[in-house]
N, C-alpha and C. Protein backbone atom coordinates (compact mmCIF):
# COMPACT_ATOMS: atom_id res chain seq x y z
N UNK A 1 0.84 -1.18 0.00
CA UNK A 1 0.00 0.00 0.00
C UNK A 1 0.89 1.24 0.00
N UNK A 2 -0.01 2.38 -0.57
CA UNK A 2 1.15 3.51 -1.06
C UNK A 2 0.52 4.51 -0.10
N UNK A 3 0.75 5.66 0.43
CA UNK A 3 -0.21 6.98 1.31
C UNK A 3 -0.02 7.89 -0.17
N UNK A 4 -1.27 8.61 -0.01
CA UNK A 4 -1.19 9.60 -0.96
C UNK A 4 -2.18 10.33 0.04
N UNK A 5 -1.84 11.52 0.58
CA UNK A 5 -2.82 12.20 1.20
C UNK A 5 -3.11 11.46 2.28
N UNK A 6 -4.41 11.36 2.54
CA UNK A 6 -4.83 10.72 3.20
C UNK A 6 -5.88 9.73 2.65
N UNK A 7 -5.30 8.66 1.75
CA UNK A 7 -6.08 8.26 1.16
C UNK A 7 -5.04 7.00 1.22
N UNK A 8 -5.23 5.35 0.72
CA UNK A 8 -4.08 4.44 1.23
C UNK A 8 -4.86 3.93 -0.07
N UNK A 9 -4.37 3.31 -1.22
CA UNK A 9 -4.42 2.82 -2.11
C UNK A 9 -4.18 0.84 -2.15
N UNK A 10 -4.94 0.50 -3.10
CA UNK A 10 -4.53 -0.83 -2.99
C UNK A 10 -4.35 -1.08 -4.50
N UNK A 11 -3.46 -1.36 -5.44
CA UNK A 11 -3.28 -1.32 -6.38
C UNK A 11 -4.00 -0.05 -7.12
N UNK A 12 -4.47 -0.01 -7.70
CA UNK A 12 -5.45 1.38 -8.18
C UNK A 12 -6.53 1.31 -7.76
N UNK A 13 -6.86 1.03 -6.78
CA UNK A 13 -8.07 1.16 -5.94
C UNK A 13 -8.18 1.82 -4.59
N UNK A 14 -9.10 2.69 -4.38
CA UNK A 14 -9.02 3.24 -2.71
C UNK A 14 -9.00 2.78 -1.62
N UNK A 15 -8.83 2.69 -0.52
CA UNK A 15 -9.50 2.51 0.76
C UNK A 15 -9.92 3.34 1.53
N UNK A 16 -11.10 3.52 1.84
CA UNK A 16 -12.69 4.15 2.77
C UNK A 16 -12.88 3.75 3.92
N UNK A 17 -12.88 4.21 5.05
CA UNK A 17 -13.44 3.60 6.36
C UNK A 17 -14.63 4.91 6.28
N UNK A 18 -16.21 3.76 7.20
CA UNK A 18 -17.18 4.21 7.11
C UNK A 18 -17.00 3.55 8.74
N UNK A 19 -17.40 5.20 9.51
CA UNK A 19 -17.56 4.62 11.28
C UNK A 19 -17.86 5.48 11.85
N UNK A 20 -18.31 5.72 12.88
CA UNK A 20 -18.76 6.23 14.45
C UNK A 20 -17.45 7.23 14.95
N UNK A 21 -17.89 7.93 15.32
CA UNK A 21 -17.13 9.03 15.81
C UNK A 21 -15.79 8.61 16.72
N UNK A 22 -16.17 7.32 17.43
CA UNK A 22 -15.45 7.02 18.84
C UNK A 22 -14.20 6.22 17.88
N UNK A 23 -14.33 5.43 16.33
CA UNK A 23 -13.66 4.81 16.03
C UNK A 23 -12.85 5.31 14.86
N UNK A 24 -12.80 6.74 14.74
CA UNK A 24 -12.45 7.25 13.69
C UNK A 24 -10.38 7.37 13.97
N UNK A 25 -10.60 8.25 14.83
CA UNK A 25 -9.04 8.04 15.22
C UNK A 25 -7.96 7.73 15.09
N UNK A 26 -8.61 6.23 15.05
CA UNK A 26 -7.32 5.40 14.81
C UNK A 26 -6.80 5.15 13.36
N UNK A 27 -8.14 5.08 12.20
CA UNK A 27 -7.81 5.32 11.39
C UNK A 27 -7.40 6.54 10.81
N UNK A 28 -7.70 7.53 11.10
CA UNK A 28 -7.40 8.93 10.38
C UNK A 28 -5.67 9.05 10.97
N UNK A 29 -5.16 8.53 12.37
CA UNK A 29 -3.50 8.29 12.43
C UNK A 29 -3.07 7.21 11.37
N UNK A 30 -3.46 6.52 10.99
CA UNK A 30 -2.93 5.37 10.04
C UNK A 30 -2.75 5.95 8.94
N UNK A 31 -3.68 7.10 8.70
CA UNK A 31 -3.49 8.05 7.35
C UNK A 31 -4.69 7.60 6.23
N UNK A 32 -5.60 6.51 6.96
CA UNK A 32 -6.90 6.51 5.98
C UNK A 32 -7.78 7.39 5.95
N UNK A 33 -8.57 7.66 5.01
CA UNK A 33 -9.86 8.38 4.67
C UNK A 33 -10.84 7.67 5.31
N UNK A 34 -11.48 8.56 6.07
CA UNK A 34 -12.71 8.42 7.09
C UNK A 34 -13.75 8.95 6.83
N UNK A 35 -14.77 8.45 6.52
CA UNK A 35 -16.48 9.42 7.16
C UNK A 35 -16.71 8.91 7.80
N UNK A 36 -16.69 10.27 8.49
CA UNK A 36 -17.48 9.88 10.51
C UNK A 36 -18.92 10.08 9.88
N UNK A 37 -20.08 9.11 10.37
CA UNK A 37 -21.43 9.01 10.31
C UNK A 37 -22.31 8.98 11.75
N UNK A 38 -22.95 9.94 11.66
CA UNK A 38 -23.80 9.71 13.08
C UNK A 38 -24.65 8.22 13.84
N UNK A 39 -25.05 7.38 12.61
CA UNK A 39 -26.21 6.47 12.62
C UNK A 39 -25.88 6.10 11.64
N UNK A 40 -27.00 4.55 11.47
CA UNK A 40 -27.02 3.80 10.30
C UNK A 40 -27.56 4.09 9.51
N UNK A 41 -28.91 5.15 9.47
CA UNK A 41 -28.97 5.67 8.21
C UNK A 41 -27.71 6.58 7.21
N UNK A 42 -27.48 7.10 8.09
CA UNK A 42 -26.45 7.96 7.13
C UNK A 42 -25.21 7.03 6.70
N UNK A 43 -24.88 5.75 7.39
CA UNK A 43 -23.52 4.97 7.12
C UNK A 43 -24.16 4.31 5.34
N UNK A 44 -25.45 4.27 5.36
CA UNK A 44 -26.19 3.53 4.79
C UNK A 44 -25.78 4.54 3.30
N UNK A 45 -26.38 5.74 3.38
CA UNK A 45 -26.51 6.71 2.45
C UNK A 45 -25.27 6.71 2.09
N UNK A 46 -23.76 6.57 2.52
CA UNK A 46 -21.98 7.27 2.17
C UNK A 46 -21.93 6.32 1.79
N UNK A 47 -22.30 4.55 2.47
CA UNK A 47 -22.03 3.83 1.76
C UNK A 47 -22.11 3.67 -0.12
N UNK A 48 -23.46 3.78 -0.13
CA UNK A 48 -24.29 4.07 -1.47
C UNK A 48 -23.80 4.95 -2.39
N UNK A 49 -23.01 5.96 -2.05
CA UNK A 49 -22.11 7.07 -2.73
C UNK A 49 -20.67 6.34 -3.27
N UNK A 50 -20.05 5.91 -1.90
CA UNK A 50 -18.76 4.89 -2.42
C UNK A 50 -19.71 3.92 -3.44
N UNK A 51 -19.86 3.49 -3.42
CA UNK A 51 -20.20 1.98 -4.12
C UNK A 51 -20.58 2.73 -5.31
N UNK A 52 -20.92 3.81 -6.23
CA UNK A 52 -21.09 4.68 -7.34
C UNK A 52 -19.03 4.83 -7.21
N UNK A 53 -18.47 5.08 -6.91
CA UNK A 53 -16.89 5.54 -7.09
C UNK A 53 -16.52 4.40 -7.70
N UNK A 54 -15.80 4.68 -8.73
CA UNK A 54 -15.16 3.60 -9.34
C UNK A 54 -13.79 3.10 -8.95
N UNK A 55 -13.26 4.18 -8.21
CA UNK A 55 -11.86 4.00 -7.75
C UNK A 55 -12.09 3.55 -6.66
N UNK A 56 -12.86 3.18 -5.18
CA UNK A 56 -12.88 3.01 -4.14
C UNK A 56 -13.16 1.60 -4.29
N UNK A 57 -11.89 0.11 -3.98
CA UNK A 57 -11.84 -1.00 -4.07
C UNK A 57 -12.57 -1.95 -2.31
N UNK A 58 -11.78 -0.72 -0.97
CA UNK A 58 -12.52 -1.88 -0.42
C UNK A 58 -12.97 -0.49 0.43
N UNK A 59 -14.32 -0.95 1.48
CA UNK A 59 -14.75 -0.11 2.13
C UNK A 59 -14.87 -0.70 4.03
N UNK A 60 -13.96 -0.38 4.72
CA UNK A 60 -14.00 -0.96 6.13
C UNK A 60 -15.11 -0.18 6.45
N UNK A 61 -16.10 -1.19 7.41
CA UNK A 61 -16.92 -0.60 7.75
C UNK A 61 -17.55 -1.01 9.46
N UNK A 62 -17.60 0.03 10.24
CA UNK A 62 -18.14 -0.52 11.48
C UNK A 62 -19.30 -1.46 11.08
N UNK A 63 -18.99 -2.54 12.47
CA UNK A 63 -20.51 -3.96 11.60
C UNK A 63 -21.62 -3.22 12.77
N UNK A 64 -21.83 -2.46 13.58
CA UNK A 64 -22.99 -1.81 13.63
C UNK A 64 -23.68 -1.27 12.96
N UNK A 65 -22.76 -0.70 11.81
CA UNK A 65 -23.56 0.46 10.57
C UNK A 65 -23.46 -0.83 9.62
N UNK A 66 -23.07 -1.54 9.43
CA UNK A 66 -22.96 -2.53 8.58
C UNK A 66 -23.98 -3.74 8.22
N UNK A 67 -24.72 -4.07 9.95
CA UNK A 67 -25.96 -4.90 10.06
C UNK A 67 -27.02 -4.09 9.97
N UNK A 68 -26.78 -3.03 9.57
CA UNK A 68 -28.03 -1.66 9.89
C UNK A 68 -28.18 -1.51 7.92
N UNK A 69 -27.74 -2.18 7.21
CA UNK A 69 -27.94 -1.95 5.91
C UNK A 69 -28.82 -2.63 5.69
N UNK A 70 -29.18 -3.81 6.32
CA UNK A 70 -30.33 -4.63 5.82
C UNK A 70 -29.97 -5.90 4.92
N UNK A 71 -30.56 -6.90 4.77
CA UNK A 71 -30.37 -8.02 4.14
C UNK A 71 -30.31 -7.79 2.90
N UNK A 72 -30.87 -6.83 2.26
CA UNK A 72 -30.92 -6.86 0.52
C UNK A 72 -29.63 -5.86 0.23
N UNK A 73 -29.54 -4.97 0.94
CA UNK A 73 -27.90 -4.40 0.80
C UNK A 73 -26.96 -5.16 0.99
N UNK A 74 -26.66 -5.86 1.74
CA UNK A 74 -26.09 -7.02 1.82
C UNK A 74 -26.15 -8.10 0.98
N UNK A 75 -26.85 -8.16 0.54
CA UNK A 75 -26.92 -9.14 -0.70
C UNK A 75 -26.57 -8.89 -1.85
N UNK A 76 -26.50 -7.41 -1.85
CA UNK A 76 -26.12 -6.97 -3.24
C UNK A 76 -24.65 -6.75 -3.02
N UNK A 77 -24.32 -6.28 -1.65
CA UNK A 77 -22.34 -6.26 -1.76
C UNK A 77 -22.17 -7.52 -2.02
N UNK A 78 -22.58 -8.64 -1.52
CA UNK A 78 -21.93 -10.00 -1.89
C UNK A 78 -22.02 -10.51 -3.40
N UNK A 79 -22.92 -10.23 -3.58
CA UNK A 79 -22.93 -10.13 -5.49
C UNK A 79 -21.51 -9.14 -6.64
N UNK A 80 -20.98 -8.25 -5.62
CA UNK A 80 -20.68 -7.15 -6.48
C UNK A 80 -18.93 -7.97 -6.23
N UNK A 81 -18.32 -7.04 -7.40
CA UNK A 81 -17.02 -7.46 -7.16
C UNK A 81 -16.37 -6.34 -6.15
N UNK A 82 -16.48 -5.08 -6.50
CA UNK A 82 -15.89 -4.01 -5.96
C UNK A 82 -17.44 -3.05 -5.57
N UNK A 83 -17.19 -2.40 -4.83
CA UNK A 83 -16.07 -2.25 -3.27
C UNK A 83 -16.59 -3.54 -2.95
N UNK A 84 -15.38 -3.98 -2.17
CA UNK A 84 -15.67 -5.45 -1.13
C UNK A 84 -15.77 -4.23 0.27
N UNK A 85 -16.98 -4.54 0.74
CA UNK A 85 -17.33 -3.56 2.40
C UNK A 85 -16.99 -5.32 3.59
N UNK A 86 -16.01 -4.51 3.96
CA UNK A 86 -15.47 -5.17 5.13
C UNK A 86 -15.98 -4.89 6.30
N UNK A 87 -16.91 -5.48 7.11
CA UNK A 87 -17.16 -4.82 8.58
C UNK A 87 -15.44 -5.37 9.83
N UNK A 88 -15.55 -4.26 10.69
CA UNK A 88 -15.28 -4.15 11.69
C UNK A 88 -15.73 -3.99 12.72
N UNK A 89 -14.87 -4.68 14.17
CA UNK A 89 -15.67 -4.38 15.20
C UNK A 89 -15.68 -3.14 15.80
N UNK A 90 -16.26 -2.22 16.23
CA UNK A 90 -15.85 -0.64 16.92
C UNK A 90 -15.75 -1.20 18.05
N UNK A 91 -15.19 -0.26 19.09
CA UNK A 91 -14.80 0.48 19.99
C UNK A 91 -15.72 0.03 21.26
N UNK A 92 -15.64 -0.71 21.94
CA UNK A 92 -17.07 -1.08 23.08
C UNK A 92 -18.05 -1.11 22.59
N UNK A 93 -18.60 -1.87 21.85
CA UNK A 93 -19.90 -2.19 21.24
C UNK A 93 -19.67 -3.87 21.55
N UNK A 94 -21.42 -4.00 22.48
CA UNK A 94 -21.85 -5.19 22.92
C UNK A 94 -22.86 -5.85 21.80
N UNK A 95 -23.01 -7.21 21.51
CA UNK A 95 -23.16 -7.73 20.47
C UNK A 95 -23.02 -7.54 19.00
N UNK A 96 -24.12 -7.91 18.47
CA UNK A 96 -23.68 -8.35 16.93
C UNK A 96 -22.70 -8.95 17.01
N UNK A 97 -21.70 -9.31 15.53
CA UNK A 97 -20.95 -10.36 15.01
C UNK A 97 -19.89 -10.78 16.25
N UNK A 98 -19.55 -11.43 16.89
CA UNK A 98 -18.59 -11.78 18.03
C UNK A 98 -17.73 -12.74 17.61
N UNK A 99 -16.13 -12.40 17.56
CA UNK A 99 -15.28 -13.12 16.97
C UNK A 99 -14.91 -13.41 15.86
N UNK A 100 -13.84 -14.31 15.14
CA UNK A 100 -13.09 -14.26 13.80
C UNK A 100 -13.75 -14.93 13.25
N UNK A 101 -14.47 -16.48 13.97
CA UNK A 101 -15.53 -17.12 13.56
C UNK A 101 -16.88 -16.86 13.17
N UNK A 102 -17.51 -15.89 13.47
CA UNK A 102 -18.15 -15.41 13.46
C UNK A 102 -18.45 -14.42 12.31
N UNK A 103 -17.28 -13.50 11.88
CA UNK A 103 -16.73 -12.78 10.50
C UNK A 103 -16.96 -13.53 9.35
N UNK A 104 -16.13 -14.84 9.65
CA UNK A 104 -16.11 -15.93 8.58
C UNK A 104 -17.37 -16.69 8.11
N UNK A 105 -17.94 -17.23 9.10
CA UNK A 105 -19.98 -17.38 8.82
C UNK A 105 -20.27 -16.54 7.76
N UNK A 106 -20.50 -15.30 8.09
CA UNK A 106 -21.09 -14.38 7.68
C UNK A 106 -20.54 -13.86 6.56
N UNK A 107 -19.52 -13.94 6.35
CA UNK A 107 -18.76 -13.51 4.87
C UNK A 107 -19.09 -14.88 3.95
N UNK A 108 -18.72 -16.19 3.97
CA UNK A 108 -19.64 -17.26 3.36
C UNK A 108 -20.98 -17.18 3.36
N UNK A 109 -22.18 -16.52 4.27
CA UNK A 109 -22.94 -16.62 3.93
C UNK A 109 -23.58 -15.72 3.04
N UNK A 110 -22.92 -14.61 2.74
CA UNK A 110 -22.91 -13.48 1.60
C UNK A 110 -22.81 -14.54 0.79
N UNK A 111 -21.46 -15.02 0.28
CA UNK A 111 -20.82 -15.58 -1.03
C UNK A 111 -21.69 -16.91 -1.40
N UNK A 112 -22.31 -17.64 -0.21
CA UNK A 112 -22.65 -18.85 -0.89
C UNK A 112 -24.13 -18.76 -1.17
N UNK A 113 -24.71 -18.08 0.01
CA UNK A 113 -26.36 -17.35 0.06
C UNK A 113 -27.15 -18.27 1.18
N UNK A 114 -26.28 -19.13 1.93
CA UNK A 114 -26.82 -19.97 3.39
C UNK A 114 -25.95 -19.52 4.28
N UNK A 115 -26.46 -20.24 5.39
CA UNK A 115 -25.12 -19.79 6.57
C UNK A 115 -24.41 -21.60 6.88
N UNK A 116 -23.25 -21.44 7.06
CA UNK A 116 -22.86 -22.68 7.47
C UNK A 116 -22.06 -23.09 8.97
N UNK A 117 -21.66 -23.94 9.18
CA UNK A 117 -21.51 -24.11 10.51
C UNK A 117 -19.94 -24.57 10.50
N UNK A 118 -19.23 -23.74 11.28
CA UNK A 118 -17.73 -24.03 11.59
C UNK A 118 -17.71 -25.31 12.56
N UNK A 119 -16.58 -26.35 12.86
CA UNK A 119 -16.57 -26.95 13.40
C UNK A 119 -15.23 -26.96 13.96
């Protein structure tokens, strides 16, 4: 990865973090591009803007604003090639996705369209 600005490139493609005020921080020191979003509607709406950018390859995204897109948004990132929207966990936030196992479920169950069971 190259810094240009504040923007971190992945071959000719961007990287976007979409998050909550409390989790912005750390990325904006790393030198990524951030929109801070109040709520899941609005993570919902920036999302929808990236995903129109042709240059923006992956989009990290808090998985609070991320389960707040809904099943058919979600269904359509798993269909798409680019942006791949990556959730993350924020900052003290109790439930939703819990653990690496848990990531992994849920990213197969985008790609395959069931959920399956780790063992």
């Amino acid at each position: 990865m190259t810094a240009r600005g504040h923007i971190r490139e992945v071959g000719s493609y961007e990287v976007r973090v979409v998050c909550g005020a409390e989790a912005s921080t750390g990325f904006l020191l790393a030198g990524l591009d951030v929109i801070e979003v109040a709520g899941e509607e609005e993570g919902a709406l920036r999302l929808g803007v990236l995903m129109e950018q042709s240059k923006v390859g992956v989009v990290l995204m808090e998985d609070y604003l991320y389960e707040g897109l809904g099943e058919d948004l979600i269904r359509d990132l798993g269909r798409r090639v680019l942006p791949m929207v990556v959730p993350f966990p924020g900052p003290g936030r109790k439930g939703g996705l819990t653990g690496p196992e848990e990531y992994i479920v849920e990213m197969l169950r985008q790609a395959i369209g069931y959920r399956v069971r780790l063992r």
